[in-house]
PDB file of N, CA and C in Angstrom:
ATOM      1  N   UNK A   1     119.587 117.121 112.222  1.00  0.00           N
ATOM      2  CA  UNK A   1     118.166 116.991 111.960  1.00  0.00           C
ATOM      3  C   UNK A   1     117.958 116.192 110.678  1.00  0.00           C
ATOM      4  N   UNK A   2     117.510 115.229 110.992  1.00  0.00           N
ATOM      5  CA  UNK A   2     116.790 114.292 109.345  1.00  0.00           C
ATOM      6  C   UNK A   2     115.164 114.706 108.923  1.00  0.00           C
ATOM      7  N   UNK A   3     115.739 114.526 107.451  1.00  0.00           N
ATOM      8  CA  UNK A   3     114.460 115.055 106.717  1.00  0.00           C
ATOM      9  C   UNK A   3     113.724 113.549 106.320  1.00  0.00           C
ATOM     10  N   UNK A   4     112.775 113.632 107.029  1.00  0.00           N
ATOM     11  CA  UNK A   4     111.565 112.466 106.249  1.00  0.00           C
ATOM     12  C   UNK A   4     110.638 112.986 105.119  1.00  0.00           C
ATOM     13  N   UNK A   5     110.529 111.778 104.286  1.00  0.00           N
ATOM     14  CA  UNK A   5     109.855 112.454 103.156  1.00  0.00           C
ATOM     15  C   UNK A   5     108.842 111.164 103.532  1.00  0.00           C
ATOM     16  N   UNK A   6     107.357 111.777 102.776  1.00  0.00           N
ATOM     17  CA  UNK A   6     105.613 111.117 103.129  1.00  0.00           C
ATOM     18  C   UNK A   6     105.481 110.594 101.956  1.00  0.00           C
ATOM     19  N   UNK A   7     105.688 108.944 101.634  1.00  0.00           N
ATOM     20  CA  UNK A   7     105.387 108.530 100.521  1.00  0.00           C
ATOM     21  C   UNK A   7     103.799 107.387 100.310  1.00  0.00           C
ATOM     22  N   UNK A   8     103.336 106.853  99.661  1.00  0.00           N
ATOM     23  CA  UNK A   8     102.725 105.651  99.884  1.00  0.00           C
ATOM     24  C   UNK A   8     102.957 104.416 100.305  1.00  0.00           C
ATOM     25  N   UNK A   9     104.668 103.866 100.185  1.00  0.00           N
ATOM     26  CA  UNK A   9     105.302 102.680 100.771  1.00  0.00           C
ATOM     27  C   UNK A   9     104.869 102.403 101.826  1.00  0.00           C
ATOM     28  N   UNK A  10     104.504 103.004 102.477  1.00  0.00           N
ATOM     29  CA  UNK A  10     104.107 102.624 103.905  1.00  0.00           C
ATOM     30  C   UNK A  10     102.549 101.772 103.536  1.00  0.00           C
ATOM     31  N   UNK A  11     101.920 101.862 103.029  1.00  0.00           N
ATOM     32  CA  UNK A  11     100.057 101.736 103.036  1.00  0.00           C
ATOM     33  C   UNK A  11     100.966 100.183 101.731  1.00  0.00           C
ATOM     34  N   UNK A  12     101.301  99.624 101.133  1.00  0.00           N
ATOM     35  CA  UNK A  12     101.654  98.556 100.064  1.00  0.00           C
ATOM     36  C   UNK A  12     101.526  97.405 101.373  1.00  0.00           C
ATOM     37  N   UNK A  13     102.483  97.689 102.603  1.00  0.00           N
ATOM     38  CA  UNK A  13     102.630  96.143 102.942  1.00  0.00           C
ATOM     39  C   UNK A  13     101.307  95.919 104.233  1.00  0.00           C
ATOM     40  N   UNK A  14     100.387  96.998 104.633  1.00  0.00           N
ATOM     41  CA  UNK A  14      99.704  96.826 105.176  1.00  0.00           C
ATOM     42  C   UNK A  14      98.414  96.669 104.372  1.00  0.00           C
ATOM     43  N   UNK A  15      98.214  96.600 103.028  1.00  0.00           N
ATOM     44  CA  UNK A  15      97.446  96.286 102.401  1.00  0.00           C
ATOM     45  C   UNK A  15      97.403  95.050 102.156  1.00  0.00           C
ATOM     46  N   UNK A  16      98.550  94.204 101.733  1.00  0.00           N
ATOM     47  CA  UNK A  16      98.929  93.190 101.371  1.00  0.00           C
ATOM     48  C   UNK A  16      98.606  91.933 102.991  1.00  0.00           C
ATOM     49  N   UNK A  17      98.806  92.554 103.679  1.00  0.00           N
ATOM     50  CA  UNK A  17      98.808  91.806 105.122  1.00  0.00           C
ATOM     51  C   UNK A  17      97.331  92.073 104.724  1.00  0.00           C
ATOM     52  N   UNK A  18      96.422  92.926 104.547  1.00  0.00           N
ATOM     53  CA  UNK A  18      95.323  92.800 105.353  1.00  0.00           C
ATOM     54  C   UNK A  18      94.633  91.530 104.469  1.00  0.00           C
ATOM     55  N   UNK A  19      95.050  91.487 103.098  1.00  0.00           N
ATOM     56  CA  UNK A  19      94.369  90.650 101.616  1.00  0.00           C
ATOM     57  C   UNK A  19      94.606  89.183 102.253  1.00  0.00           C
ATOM     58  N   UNK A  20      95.773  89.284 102.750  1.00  0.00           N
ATOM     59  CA  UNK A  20      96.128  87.882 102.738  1.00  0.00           C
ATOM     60  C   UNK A  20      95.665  87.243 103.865  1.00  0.00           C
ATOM     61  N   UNK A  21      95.360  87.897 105.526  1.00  0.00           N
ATOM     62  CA  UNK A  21      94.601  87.297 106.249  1.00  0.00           C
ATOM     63  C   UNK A  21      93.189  87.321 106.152  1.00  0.00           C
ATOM     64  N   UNK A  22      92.554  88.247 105.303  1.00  0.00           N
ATOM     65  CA  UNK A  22      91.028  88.400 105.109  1.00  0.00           C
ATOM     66  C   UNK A  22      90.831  87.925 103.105  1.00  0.00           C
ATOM     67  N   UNK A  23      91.433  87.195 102.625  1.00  0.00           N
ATOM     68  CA  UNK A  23      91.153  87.521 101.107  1.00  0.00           C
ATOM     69  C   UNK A  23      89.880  88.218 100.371  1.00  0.00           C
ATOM     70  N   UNK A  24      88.748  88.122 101.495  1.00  0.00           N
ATOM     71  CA  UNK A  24      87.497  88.835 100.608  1.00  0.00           C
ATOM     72  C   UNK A  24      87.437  90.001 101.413  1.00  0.00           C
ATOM     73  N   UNK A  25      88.312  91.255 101.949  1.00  0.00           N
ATOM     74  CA  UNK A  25      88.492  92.039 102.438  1.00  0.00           C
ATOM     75  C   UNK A  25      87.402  92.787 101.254  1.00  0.00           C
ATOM     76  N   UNK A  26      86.842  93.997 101.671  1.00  0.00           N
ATOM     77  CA  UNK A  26      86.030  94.953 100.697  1.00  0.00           C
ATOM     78  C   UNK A  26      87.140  95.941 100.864  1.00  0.00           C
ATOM     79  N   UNK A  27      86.955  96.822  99.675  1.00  0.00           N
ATOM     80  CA  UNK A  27      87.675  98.543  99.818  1.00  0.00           C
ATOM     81  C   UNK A  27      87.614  98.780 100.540  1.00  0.00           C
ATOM     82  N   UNK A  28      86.586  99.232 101.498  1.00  0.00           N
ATOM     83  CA  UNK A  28      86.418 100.259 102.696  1.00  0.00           C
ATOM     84  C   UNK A  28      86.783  99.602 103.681  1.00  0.00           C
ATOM     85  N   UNK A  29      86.924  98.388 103.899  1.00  0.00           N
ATOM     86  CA  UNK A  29      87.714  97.168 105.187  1.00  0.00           C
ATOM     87  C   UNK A  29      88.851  98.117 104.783  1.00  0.00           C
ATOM     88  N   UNK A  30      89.761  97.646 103.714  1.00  0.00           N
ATOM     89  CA  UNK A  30      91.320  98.154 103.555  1.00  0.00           C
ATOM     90  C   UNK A  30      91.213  99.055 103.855  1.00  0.00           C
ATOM     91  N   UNK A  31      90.670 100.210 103.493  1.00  0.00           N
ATOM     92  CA  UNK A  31      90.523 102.053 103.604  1.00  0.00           C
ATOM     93  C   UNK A  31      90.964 102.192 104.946  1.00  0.00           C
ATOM     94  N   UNK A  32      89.967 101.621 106.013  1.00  0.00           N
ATOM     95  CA  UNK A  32      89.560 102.308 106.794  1.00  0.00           C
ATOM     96  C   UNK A  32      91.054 101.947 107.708  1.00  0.00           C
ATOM     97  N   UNK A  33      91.647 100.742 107.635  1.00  0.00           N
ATOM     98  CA  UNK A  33      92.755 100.140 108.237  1.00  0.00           C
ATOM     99  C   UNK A  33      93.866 100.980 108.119  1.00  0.00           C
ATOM    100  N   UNK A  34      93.977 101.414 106.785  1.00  0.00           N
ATOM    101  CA  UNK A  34      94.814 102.441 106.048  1.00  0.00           C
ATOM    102  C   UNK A  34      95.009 103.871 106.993  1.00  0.00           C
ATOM    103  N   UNK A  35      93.199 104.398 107.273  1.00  0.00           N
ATOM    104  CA  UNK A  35      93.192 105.517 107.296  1.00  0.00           C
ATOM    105  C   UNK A  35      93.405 105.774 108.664  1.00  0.00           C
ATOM    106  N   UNK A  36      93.567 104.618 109.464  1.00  0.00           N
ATOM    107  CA  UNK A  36      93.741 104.676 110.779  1.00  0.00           C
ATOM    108  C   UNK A  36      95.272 104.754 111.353  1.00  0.00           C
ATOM    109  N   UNK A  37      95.924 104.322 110.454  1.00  0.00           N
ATOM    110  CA  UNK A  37      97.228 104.049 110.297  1.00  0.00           C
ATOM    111  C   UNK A  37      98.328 105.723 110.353  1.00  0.00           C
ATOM    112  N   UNK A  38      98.654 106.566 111.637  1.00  0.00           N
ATOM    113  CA  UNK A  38      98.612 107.246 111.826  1.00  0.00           C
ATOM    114  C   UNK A  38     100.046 108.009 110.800  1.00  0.00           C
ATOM    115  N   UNK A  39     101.178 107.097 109.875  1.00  0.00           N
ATOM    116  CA  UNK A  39     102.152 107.463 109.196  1.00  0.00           C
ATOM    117  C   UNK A  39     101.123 107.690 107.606  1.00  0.00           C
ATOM    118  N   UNK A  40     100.024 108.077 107.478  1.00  0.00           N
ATOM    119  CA  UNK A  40      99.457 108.024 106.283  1.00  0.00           C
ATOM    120  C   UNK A  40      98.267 109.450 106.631  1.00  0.00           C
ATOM    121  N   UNK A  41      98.616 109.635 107.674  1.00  0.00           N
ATOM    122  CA  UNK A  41      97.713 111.308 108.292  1.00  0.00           C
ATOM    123  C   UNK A  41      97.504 112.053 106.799  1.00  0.00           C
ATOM    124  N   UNK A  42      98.929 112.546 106.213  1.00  0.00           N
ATOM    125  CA  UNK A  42      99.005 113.629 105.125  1.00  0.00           C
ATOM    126  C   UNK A  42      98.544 112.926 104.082  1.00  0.00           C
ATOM    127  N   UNK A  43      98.507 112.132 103.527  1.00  0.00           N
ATOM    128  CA  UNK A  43      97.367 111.802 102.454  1.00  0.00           C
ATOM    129  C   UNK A  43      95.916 111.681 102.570  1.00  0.00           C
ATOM    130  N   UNK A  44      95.372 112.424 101.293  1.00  0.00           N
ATOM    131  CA  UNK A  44      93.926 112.431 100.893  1.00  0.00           C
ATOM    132  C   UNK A  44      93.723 111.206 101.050  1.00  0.00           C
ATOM    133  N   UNK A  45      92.237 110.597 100.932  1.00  0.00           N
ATOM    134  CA  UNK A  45      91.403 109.737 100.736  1.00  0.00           C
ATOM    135  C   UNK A  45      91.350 109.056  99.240  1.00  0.00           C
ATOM    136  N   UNK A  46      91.529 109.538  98.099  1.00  0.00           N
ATOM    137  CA  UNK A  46      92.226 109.320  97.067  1.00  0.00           C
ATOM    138  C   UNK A  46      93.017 109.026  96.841  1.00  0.00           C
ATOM    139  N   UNK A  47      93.916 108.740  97.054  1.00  0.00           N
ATOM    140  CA  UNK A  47      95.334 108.251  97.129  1.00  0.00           C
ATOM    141  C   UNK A  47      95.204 106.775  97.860  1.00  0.00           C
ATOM    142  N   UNK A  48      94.721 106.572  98.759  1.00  0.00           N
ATOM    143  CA  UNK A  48      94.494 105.337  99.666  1.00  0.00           C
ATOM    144  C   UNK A  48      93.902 104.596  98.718  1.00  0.00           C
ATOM    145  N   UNK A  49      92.814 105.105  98.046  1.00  0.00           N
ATOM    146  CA  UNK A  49      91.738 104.611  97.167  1.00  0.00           C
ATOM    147  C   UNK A  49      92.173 104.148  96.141  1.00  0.00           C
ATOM    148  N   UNK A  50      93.012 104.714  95.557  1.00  0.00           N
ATOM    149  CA  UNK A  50      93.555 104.184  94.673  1.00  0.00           C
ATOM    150  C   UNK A  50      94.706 103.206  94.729  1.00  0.00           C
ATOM    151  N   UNK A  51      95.621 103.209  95.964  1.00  0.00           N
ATOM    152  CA  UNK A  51      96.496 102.157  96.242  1.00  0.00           C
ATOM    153  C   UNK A  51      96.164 100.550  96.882  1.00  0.00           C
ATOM    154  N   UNK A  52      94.741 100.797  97.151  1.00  0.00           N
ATOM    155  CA  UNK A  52      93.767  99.522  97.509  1.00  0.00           C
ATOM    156  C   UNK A  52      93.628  98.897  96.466  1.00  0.00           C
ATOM    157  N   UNK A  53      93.037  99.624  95.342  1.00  0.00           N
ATOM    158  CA  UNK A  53      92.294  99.598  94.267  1.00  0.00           C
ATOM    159  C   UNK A  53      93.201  98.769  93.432  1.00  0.00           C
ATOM    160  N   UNK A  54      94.463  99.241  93.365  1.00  0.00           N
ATOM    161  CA  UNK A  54      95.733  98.677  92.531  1.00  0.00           C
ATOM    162  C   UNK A  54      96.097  97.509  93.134  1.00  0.00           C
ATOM    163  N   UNK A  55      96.259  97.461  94.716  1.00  0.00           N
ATOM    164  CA  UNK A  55      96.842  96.046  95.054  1.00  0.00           C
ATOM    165  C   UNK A  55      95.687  94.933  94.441  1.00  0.00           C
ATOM    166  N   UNK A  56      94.363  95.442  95.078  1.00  0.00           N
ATOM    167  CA  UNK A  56      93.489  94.353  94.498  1.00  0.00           C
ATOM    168  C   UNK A  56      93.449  93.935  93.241  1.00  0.00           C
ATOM    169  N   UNK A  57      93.534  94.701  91.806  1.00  0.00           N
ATOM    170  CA  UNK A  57      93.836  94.081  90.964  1.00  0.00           C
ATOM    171  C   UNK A  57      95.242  93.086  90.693  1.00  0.00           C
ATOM    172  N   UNK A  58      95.640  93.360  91.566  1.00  0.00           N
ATOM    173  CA  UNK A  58      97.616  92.529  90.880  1.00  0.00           C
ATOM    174  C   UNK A  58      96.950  91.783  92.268  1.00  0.00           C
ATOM    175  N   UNK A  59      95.933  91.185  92.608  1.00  0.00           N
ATOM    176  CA  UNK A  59      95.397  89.755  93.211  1.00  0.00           C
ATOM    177  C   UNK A  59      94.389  89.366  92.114  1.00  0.00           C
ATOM    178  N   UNK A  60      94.324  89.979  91.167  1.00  0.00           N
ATOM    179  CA  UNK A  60      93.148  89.452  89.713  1.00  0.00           C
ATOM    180  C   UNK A  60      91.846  89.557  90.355  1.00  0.00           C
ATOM    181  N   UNK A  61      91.707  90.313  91.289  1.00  0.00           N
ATOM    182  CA  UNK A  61      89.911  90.999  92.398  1.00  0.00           C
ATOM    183  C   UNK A  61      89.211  91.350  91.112  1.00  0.00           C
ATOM    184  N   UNK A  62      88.318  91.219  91.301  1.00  0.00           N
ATOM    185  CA  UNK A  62      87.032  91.626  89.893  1.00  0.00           C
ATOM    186  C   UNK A  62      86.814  93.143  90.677  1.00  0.00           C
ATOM    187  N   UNK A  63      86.740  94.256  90.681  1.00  0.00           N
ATOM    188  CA  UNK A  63      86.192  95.188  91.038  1.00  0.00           C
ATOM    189  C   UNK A  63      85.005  95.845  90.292  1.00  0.00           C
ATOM    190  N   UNK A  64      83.742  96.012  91.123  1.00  0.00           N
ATOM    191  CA  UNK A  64      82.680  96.449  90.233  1.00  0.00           C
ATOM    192  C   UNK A  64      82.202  98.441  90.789  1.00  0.00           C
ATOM    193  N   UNK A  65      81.766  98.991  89.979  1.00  0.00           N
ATOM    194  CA  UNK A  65      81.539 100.957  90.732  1.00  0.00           C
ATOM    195  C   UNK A  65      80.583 100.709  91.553  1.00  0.00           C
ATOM    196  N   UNK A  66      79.791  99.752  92.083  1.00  0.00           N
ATOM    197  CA  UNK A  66      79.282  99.732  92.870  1.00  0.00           C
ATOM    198  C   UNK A  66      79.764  99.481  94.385  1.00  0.00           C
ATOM    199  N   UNK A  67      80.932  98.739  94.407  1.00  0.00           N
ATOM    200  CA  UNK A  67      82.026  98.749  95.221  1.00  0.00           C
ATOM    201  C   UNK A  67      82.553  99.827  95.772  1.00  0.00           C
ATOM    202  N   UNK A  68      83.078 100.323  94.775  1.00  0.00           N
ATOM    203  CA  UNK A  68      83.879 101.534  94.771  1.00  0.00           C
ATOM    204  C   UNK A  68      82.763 102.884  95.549  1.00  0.00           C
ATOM    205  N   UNK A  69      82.053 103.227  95.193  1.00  0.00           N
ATOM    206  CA  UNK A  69      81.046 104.058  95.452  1.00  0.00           C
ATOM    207  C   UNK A  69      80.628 103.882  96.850  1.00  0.00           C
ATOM    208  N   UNK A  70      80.192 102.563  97.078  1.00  0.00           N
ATOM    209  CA  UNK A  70      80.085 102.259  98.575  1.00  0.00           C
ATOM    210  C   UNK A  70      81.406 102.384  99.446  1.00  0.00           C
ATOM    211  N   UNK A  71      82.365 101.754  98.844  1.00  0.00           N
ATOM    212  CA  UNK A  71      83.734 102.732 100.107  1.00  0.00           C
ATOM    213  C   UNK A  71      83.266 104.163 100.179  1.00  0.00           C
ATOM    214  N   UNK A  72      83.140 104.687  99.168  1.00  0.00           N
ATOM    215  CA  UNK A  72      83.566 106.043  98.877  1.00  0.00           C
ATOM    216  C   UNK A  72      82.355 106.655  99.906  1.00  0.00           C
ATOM    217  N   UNK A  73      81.517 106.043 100.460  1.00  0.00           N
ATOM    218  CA  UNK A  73      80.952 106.823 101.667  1.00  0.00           C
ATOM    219  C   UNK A  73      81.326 106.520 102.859  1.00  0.00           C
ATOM    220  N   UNK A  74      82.288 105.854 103.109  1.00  0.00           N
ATOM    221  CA  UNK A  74      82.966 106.163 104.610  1.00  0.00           C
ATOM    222  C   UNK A  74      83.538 107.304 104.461  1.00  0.00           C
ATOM    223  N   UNK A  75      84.346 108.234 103.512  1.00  0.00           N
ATOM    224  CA  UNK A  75      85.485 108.715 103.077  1.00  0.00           C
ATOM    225  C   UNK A  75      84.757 110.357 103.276  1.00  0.00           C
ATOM    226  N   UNK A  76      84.745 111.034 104.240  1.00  0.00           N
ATOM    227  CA  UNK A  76      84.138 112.552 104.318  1.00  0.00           C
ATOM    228  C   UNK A  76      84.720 113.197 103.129  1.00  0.00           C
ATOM    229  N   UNK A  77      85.915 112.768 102.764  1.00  0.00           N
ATOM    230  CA  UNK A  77      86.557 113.789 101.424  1.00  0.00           C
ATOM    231  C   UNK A  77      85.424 113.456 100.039  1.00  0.00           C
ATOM    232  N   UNK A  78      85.399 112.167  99.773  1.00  0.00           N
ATOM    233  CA  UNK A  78      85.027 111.885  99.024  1.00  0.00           C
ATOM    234  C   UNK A  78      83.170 111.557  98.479  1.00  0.00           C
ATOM    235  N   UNK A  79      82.555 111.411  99.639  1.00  0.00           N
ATOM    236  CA  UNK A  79      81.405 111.000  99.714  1.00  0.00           C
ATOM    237  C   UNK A  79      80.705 112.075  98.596  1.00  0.00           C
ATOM    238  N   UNK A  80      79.791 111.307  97.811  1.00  0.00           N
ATOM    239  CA  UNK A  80      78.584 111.726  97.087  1.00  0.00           C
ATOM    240  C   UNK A  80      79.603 112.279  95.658  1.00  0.00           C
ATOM    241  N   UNK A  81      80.980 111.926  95.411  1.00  0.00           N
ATOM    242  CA  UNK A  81      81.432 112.466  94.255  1.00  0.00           C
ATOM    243  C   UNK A  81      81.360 111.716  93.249  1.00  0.00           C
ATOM    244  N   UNK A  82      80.807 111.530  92.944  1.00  0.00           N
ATOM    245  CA  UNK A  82      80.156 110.091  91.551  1.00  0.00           C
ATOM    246  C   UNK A  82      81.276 110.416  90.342  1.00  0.00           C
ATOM    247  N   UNK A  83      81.896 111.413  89.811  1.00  0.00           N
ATOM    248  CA  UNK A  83      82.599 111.774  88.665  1.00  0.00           C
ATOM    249  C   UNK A  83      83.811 111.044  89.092  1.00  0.00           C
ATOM    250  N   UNK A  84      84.365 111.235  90.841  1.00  0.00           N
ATOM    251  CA  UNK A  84      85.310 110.622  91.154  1.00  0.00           C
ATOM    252  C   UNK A  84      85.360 108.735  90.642  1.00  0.00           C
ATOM    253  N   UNK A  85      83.873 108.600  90.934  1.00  0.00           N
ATOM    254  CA  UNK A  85      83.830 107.073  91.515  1.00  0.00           C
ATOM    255  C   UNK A  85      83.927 106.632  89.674  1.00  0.00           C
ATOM    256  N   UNK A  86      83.484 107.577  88.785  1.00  0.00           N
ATOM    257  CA  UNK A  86      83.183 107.214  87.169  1.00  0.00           C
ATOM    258  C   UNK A  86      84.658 107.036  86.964  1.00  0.00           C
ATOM    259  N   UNK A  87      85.598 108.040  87.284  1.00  0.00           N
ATOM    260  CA  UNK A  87      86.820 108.174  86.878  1.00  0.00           C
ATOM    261  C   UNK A  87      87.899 106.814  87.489  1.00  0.00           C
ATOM    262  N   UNK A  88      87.517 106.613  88.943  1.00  0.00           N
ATOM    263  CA  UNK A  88      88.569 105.561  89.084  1.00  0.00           C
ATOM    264  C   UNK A  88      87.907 104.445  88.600  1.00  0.00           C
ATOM    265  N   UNK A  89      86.419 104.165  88.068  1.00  0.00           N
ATOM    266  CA  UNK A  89      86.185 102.822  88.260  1.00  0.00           C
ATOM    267  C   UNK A  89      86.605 102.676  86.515  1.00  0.00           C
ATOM    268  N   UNK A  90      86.809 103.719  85.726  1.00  0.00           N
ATOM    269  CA  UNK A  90      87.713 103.504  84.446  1.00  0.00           C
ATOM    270  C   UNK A  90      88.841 103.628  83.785  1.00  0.00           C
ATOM    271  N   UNK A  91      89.835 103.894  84.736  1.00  0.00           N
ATOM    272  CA  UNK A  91      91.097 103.778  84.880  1.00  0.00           C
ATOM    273  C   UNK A  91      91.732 102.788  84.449  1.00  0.00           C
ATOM    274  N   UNK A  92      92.812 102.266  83.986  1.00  0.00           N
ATOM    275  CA  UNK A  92      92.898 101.140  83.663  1.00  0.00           C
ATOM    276  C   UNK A  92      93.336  99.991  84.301  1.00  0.00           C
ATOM    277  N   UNK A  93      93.584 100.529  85.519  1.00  0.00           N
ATOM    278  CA  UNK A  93      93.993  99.244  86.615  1.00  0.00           C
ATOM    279  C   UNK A  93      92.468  98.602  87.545  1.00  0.00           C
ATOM    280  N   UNK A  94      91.082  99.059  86.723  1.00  0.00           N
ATOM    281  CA  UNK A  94      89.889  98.987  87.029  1.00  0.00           C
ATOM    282  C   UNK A  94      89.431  97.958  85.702  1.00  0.00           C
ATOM    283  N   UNK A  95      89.710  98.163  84.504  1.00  0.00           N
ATOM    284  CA  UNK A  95      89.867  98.080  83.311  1.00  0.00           C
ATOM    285  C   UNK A  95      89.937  96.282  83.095  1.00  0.00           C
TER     286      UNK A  95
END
């Protein structure tokens, strides 16, 4: 019996595919691609959010909380949490 372990590696190169055939992809485009993506089941909505969030900057993406906030209502986990949306949009890979 092999043990699999649930990391984020999986969601890096399907992010990267999605940037590079769509370059003005929005968050919630990536999210939702992500969240459909059935090896990424056990992760929160946060976690996705934030691994979008990161590829787009290391493409030099301007990200603004108004962005961010608008993904953040596709996201049933996340919707209407504004402290969330304050916190990642000042993070420093937002920064």
């Amino acid at each position: 019996m092999e043990t699999e372990y649930q990391n984020l590696d999986w969601a890096i190169p399907i992010i990267k595919q999605q940037l590079k055939e769509y370059p003005t992809s929005k968050i919630s485009t990536v999210f939702k691609r992500l969240r459909n993506n059935p090896r990424l089941t056990l992760f929160g909505d946060y976690p996705l959010y934030v691994m979008v969030i990161k590829e787009l900057k290391k493409q030099n993406r301007s990200i603004n909380k108004s962005e961010i906030k608008n993904a953040f209502k596709i996201s049933k986990e996340l919707r209407n949490k504004k402290t969330i949306v304050d916190t990642l949009f000042n993070t420093e890979f937002c920064a």
